[in-house]
N, C-alpha and C. Protein backbone atom coordinates (compact mmCIF):
# COMPACT_ATOMS: atom_id res chain seq x y z
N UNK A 1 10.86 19.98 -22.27
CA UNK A 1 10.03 20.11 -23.43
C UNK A 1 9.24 18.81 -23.62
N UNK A 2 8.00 18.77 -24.06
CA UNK A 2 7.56 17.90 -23.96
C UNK A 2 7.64 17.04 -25.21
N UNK A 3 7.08 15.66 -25.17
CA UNK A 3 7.60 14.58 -26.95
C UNK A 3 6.18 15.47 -27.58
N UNK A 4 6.55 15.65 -28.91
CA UNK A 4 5.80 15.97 -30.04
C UNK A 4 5.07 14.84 -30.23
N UNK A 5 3.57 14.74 -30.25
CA UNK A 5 2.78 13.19 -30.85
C UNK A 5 1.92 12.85 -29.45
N UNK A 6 2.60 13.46 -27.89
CA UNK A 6 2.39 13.14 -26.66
C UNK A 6 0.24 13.07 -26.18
N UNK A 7 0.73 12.58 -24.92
CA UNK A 7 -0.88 12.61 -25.00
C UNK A 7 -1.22 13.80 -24.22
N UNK A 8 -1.44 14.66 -24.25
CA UNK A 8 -2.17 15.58 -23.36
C UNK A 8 -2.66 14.94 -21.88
N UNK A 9 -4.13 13.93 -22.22
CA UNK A 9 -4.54 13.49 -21.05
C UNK A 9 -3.35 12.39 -19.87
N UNK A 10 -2.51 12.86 -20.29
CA UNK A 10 -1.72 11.25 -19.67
C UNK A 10 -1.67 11.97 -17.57
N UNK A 11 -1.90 11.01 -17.15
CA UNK A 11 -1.73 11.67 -15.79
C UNK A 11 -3.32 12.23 -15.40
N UNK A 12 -3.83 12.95 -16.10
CA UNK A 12 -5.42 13.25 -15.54
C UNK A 12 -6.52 12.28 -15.43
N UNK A 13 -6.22 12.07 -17.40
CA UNK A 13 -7.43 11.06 -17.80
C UNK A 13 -7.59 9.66 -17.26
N UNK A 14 -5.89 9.26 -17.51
CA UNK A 14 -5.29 8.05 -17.79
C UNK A 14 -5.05 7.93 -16.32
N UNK A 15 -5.61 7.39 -15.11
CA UNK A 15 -5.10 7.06 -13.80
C UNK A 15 -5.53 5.97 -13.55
N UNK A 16 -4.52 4.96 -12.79
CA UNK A 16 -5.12 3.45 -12.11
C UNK A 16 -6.16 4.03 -10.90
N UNK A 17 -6.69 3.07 -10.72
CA UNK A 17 -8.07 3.57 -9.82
C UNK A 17 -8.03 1.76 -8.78
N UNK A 18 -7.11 2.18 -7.97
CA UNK A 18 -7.21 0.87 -7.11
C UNK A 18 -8.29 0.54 -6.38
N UNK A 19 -9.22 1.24 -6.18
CA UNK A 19 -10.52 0.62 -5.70
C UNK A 19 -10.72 1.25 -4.19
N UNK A 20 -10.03 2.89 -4.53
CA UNK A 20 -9.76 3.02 -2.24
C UNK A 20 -10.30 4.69 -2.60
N UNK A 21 -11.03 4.59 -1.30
CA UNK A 21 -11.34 6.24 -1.40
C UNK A 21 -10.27 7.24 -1.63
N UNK A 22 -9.75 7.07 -0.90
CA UNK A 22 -8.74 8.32 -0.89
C UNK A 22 -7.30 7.83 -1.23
N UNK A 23 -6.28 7.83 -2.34
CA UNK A 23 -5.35 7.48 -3.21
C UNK A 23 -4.29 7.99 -1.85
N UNK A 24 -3.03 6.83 -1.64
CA UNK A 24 -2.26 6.93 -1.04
C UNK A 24 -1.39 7.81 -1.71
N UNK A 25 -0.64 8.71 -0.87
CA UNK A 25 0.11 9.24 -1.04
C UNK A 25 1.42 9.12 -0.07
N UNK A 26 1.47 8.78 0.91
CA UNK A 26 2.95 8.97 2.00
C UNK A 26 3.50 7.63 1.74
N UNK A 27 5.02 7.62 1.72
CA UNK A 27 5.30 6.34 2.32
C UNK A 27 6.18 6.17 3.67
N UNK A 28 6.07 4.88 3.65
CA UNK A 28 6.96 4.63 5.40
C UNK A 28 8.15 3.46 4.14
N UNK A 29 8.62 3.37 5.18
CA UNK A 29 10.19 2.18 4.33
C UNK A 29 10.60 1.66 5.93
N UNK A 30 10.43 0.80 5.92
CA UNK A 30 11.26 -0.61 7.07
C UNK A 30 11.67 -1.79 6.42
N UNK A 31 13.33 -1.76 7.36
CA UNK A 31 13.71 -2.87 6.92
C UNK A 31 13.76 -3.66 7.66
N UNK A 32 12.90 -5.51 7.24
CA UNK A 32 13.34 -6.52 7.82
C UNK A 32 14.08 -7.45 7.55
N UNK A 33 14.48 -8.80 8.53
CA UNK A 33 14.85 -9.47 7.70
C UNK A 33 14.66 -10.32 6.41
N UNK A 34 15.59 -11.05 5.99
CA UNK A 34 15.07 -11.78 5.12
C UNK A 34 14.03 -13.14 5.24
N UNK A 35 14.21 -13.57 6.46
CA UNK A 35 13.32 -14.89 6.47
C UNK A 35 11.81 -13.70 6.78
N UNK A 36 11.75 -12.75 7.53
CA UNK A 36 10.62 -12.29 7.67
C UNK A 36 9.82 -11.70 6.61
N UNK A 37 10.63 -10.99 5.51
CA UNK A 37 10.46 -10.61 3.71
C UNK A 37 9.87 -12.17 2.97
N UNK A 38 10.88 -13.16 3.33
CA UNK A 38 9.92 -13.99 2.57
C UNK A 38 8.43 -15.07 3.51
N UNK A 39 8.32 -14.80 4.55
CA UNK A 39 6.80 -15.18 5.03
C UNK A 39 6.02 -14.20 4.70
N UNK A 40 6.37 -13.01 4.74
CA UNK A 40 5.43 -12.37 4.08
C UNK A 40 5.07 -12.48 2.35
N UNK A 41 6.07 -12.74 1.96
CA UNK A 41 5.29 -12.82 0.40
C UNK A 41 4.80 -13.62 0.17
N UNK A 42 4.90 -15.27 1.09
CA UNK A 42 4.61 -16.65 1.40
C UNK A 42 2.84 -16.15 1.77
N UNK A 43 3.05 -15.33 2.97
CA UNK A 43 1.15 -14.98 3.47
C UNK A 43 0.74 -14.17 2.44
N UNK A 44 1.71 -13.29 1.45
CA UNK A 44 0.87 -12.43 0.35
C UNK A 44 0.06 -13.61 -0.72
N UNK A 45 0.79 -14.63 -0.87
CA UNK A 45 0.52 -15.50 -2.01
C UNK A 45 -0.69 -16.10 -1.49
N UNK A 46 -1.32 -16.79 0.16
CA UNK A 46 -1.60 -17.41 0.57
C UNK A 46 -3.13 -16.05 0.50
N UNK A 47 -2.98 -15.28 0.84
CA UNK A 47 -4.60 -14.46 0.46
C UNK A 47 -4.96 -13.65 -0.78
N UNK A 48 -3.77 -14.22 -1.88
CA UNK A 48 -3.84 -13.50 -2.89
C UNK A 48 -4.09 -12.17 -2.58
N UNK A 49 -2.72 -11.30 -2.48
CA UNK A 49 -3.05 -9.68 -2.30
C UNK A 49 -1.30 -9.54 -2.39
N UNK A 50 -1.02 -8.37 -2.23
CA UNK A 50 0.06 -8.10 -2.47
C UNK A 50 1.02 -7.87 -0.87
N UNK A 51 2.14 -7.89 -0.65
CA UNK A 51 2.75 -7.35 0.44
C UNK A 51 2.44 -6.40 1.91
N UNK A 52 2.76 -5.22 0.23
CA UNK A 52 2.59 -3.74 0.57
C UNK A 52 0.58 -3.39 1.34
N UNK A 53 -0.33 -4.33 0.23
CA UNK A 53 -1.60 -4.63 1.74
C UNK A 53 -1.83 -5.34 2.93
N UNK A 54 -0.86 -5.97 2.76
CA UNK A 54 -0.66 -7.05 4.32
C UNK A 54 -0.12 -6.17 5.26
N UNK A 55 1.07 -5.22 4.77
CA UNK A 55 1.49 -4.08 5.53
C UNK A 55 0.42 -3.54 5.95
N UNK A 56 -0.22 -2.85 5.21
CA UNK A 56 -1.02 -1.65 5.55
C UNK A 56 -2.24 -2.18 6.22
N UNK A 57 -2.84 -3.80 6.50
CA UNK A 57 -3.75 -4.21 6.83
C UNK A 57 -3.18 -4.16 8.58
N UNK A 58 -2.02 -4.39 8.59
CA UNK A 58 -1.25 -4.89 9.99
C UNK A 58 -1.33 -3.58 10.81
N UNK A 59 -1.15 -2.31 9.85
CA UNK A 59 -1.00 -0.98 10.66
C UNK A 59 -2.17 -0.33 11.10
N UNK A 60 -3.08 -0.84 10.27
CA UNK A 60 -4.59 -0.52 10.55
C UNK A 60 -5.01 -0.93 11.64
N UNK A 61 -4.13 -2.31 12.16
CA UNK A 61 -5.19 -3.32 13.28
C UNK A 61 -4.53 -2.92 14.25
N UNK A 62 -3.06 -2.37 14.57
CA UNK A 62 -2.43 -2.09 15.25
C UNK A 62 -2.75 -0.75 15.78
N UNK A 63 -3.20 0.52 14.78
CA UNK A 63 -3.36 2.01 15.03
C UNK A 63 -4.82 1.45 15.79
N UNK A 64 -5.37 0.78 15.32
CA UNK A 64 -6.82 0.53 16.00
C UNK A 64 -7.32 0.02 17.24
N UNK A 65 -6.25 -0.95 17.81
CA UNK A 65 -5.97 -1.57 19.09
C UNK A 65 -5.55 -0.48 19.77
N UNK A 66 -4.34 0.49 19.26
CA UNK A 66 -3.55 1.28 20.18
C UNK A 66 -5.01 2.52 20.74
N UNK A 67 -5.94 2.81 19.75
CA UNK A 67 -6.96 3.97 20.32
C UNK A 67 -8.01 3.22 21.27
N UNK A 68 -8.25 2.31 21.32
CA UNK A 68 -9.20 1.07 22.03
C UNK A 68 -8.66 1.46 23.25
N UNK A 69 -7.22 0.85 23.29
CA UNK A 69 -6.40 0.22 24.55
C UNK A 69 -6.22 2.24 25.33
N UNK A 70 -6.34 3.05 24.49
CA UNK A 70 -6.19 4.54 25.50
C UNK A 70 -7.51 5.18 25.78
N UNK A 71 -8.15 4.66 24.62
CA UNK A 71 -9.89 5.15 25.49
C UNK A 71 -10.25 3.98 26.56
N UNK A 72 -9.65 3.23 27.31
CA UNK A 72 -10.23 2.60 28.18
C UNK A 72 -9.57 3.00 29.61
């Protein structure tokens, strides 16, 4: 049941808008270690961005090398 007073728009109206065409939806989960968890938040701090885009910047360069390296 929903709260009495609630907002209707919450979820439609009301959405963060991170700045990306198409809104992530999947996730992946890996675990590393700990000295490797904290260079990364060490390089997150160091380009001002968060983790979780250093991830996704790394998989980009990697999926992108891997189609290079089979069309040749």
């Amino acid at each position: 049941m929903a709260r009495p007073g609630g907002n209707p728009d919450f979820g439609t109206k009301y959405r963060f808008d991170y700045g990306r065409d198409e809104p992530l939806k999947e996730q992946v989960k890996a675990q590393v270690h700990p000295e490797v968890k904290h260079q990364l938040k060490n390089l997150a701090e160091q380009k001002e961005c968060t983790v979780p885009d250093l991830i996704r910047e790394a998989i980009d360069l990697y999926l992108a090398s891997q189609q290079t390296s089979q069309a040749s």
